[in-house]
N, C-alpha and C. Protein backbone atom coordinates (compact mmCIF):
# COMPACT_ATOMS: atom_id res chain seq x y z
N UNK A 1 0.82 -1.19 0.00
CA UNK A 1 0.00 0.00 0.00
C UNK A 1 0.86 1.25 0.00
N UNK A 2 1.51 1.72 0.87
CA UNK A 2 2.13 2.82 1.33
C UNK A 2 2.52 2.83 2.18
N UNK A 3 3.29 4.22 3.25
CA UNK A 3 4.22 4.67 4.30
C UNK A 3 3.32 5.64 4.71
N UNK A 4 3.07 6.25 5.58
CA UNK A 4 2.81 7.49 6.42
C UNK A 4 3.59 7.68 7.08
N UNK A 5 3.94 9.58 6.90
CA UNK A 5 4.67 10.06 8.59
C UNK A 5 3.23 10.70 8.85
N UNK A 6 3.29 10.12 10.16
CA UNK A 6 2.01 10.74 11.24
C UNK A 6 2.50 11.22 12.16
N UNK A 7 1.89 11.73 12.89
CA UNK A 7 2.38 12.66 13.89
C UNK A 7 1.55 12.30 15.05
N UNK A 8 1.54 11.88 16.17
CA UNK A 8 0.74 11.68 17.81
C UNK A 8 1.05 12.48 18.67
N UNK A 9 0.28 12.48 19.50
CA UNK A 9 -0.04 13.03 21.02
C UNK A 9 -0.17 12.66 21.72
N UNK A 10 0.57 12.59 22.68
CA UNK A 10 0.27 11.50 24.04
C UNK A 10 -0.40 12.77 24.78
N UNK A 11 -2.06 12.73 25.26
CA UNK A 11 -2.12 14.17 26.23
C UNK A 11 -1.69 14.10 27.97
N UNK A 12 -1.77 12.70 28.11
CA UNK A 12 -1.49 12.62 29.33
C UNK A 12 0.44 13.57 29.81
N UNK A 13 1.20 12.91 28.94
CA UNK A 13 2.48 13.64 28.92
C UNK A 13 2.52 14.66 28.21
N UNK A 14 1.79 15.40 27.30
CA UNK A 14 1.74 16.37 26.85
C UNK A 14 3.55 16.30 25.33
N UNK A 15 3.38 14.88 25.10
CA UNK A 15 4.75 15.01 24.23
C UNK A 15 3.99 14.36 23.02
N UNK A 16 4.51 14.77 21.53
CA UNK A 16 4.58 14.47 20.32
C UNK A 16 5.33 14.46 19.54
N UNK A 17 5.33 13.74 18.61
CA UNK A 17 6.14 12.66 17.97
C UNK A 17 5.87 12.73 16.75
N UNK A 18 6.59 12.18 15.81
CA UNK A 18 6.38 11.60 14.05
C UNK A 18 6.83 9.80 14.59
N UNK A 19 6.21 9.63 13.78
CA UNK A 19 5.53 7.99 13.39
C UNK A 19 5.66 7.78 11.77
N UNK A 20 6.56 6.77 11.52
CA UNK A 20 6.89 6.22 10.06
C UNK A 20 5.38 4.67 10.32
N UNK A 21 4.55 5.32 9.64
CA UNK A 21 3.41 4.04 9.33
C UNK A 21 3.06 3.72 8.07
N UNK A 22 2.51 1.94 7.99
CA UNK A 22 1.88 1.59 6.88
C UNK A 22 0.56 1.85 6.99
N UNK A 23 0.00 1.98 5.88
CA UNK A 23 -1.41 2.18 5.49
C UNK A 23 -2.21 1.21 5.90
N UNK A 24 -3.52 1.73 6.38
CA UNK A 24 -3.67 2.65 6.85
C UNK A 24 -3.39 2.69 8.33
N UNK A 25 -2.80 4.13 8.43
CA UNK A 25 -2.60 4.30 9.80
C UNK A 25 -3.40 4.48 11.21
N UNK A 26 -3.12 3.86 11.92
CA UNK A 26 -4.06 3.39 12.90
C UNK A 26 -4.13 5.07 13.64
N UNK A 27 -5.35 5.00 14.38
CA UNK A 27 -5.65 6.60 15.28
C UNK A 27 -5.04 6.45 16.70
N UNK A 28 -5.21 5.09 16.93
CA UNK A 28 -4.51 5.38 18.41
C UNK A 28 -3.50 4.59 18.23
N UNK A 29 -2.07 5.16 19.09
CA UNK A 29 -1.22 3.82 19.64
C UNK A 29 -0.50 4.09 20.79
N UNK A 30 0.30 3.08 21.44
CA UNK A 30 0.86 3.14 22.24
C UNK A 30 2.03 3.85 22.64
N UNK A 31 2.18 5.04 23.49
CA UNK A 31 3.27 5.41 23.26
C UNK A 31 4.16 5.11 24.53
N UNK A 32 5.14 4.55 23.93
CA UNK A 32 5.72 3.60 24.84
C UNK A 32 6.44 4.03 26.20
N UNK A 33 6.80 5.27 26.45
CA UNK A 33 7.05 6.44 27.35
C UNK A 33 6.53 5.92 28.48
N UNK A 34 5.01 6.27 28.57
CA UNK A 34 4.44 6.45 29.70
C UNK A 34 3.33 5.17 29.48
N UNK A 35 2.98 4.53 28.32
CA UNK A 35 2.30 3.20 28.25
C UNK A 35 0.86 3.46 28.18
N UNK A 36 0.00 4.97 28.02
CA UNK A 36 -0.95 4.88 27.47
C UNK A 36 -1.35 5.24 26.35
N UNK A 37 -2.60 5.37 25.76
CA UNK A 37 -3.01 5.66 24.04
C UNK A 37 -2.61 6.86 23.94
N UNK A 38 -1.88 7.33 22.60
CA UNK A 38 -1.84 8.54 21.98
C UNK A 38 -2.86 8.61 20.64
N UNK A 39 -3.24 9.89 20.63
CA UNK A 39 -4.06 9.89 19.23
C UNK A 39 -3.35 10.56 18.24
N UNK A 40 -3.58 10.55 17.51
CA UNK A 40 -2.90 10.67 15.85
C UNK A 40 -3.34 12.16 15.46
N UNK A 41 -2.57 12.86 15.36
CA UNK A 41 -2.48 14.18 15.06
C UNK A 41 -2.72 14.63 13.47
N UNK A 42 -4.01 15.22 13.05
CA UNK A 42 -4.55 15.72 11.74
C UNK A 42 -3.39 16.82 11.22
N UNK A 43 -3.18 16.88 9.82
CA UNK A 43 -2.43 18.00 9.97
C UNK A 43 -2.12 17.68 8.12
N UNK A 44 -1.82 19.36 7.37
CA UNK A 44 -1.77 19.20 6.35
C UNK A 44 -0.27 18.80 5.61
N UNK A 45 -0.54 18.32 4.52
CA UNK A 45 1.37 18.25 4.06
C UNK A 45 1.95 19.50 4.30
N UNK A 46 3.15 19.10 4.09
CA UNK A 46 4.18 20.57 3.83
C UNK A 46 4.17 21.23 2.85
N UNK A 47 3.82 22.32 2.20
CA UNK A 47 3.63 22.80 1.46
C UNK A 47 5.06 22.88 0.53
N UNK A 48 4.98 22.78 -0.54
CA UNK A 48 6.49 22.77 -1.33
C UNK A 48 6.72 24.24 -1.89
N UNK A 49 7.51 25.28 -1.58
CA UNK A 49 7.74 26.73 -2.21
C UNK A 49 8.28 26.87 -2.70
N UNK A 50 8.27 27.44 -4.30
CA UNK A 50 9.00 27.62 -5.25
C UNK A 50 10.40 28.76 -5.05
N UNK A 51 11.39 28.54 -5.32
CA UNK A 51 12.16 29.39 -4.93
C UNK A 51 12.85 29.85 -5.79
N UNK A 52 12.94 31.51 -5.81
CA UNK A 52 12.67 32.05 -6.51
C UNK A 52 14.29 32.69 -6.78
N UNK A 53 15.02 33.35 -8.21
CA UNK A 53 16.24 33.85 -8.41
C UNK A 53 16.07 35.19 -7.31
N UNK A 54 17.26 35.77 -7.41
CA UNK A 54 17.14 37.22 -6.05
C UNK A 54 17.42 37.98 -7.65
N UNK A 55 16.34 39.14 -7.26
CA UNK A 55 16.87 39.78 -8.29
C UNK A 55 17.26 40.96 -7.90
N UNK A 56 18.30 41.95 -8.85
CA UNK A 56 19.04 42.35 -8.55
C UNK A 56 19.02 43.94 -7.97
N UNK A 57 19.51 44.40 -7.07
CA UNK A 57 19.15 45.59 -6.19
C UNK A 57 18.90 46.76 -7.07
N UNK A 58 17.88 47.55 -7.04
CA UNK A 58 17.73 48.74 -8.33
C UNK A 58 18.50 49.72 -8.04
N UNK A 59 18.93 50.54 -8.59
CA UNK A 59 19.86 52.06 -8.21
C UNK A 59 19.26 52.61 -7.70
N UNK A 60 19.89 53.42 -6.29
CA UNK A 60 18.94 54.69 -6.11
C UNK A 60 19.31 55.85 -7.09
N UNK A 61 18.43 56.91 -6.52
CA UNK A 61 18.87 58.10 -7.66
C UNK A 61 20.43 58.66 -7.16
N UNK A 62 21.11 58.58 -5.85
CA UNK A 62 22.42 59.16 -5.42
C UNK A 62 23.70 58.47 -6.16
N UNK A 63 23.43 57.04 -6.59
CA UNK A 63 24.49 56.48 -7.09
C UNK A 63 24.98 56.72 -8.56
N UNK A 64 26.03 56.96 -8.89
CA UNK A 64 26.70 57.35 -10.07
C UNK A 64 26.29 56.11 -10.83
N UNK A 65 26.48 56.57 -11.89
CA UNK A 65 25.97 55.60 -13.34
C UNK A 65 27.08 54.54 -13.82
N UNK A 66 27.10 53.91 -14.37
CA UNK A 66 28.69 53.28 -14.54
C UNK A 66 29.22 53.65 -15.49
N UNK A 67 28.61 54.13 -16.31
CA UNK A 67 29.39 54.86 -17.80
C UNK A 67 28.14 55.40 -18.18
N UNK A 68 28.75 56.77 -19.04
CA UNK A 68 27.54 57.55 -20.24
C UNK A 68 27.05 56.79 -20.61
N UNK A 69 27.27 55.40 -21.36
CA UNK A 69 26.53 54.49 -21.96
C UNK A 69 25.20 53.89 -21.73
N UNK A 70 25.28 53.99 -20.11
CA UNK A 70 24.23 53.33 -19.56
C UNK A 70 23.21 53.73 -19.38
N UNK A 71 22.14 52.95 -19.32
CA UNK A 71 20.68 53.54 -19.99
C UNK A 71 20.00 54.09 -18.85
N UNK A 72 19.82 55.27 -18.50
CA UNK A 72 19.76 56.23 -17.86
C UNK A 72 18.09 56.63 -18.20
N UNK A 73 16.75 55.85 -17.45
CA UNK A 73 15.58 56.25 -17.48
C UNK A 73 15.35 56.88 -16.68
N UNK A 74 15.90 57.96 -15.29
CA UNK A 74 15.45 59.01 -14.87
C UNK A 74 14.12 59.98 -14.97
N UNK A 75 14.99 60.14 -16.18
CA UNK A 75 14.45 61.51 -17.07
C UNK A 75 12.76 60.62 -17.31
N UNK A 76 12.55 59.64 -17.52
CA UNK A 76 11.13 58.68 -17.79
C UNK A 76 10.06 58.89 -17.19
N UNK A 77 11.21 58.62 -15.33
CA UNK A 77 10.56 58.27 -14.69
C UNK A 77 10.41 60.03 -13.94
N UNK A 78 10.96 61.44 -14.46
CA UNK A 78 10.52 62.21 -13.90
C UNK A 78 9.38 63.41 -14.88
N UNK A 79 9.20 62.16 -15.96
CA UNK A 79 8.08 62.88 -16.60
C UNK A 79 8.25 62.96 -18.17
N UNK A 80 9.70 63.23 -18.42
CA UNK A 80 9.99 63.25 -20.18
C UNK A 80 9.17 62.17 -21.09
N UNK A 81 8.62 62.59 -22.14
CA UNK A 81 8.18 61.60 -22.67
C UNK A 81 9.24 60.55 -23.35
N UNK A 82 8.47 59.59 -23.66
CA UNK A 82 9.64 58.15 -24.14
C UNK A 82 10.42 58.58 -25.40
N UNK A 83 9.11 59.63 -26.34
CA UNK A 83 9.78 59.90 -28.07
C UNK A 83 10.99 60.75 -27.04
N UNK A 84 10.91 61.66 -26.68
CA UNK A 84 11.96 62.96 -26.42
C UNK A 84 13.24 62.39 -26.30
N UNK A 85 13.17 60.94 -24.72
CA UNK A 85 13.97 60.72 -24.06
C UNK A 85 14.88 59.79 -25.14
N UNK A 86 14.08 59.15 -25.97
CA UNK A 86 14.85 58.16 -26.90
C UNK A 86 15.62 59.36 -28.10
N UNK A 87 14.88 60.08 -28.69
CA UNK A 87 15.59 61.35 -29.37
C UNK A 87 17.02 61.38 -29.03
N UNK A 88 17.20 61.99 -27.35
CA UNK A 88 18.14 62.44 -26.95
C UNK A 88 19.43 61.70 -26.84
N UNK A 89 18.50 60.06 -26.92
CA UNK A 89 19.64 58.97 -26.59
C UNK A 89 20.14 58.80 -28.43
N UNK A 90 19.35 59.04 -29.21
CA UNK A 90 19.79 58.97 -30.53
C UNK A 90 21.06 59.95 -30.37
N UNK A 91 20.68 61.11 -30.20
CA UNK A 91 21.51 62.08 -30.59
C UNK A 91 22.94 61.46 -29.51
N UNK A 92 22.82 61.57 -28.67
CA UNK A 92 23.79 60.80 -27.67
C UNK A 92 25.02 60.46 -28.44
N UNK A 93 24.42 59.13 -28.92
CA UNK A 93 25.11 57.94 -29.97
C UNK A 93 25.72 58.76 -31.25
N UNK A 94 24.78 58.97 -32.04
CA UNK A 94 25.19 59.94 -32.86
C UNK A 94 26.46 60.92 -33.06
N UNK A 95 26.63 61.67 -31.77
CA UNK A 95 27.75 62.44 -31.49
C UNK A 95 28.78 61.53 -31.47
N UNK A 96 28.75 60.68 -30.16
CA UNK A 96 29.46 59.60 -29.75
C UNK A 96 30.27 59.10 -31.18
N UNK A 97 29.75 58.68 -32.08
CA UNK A 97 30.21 57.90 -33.48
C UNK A 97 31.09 58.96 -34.33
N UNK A 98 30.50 60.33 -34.35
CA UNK A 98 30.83 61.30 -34.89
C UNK A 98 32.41 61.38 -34.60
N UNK A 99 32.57 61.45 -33.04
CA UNK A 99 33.88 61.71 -32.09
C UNK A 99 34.56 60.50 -32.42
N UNK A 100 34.28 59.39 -32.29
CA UNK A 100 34.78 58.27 -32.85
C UNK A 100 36.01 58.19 -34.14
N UNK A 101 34.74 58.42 -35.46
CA UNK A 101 35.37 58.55 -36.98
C UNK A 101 36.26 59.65 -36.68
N UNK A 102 35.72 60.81 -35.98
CA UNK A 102 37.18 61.93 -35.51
C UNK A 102 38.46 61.37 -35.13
N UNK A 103 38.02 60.87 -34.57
CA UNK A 103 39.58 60.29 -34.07
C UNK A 103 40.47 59.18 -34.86
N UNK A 104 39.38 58.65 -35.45
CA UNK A 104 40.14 57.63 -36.09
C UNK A 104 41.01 58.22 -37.30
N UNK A 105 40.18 59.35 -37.83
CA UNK A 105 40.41 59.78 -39.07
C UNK A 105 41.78 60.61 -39.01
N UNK A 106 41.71 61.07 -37.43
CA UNK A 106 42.74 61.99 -37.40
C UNK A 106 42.84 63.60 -37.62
């Protein structure tokens, strides 16, 4: 049939226990301690919790950026619209490439 862990109560000693039983498991038994009936303690499984990646701490606004490069939604989140803010990041790049071929070119 099966295994049960059950769990009892002796109330006279006020002690409880897990119990490895076969099916089906009996309600009372002996608990050998003190030598009278314990009853069999109701109780739900263990619930299994998914566990979850940590994800990763957000910036506050005091901490420096790690490079110009980095995508810097501030401005998003203090109202700029998305066309403007992406504009600006065009132009950004833009320059950026400009200074680039400058240099390379000499």
């Amino acid at each position: 049939m099966g295994w049960l862990l059950c769990d009892y109560r002796c109330e006279p000693c006020g002690v409880t226990w897990e119990s490895l039983e076969n099916r089906p498991a009996p309600a009372r038994v002996l608990h050998v301690a003190c030598g009278k009936e314990a009853d069999r303690l109701i109780g739900a499984p263990m619930p299994v919790v998914a566990s979850a990646k940590p994800t990763p701490v957000s910036r506050g606004r005091s901490d420096p950026l790690p490079s110009h490069r980095s995508v810097d939604t501030r401005a998003i989140a203090d109202g700029v619209p998305v066309a403007e803010w992406r504009k600006k990041r065009r132009e950004m790049w833009a320059a950026e490439r400009h200074a680039q071929v400058k240099r390379e070119l000499g």
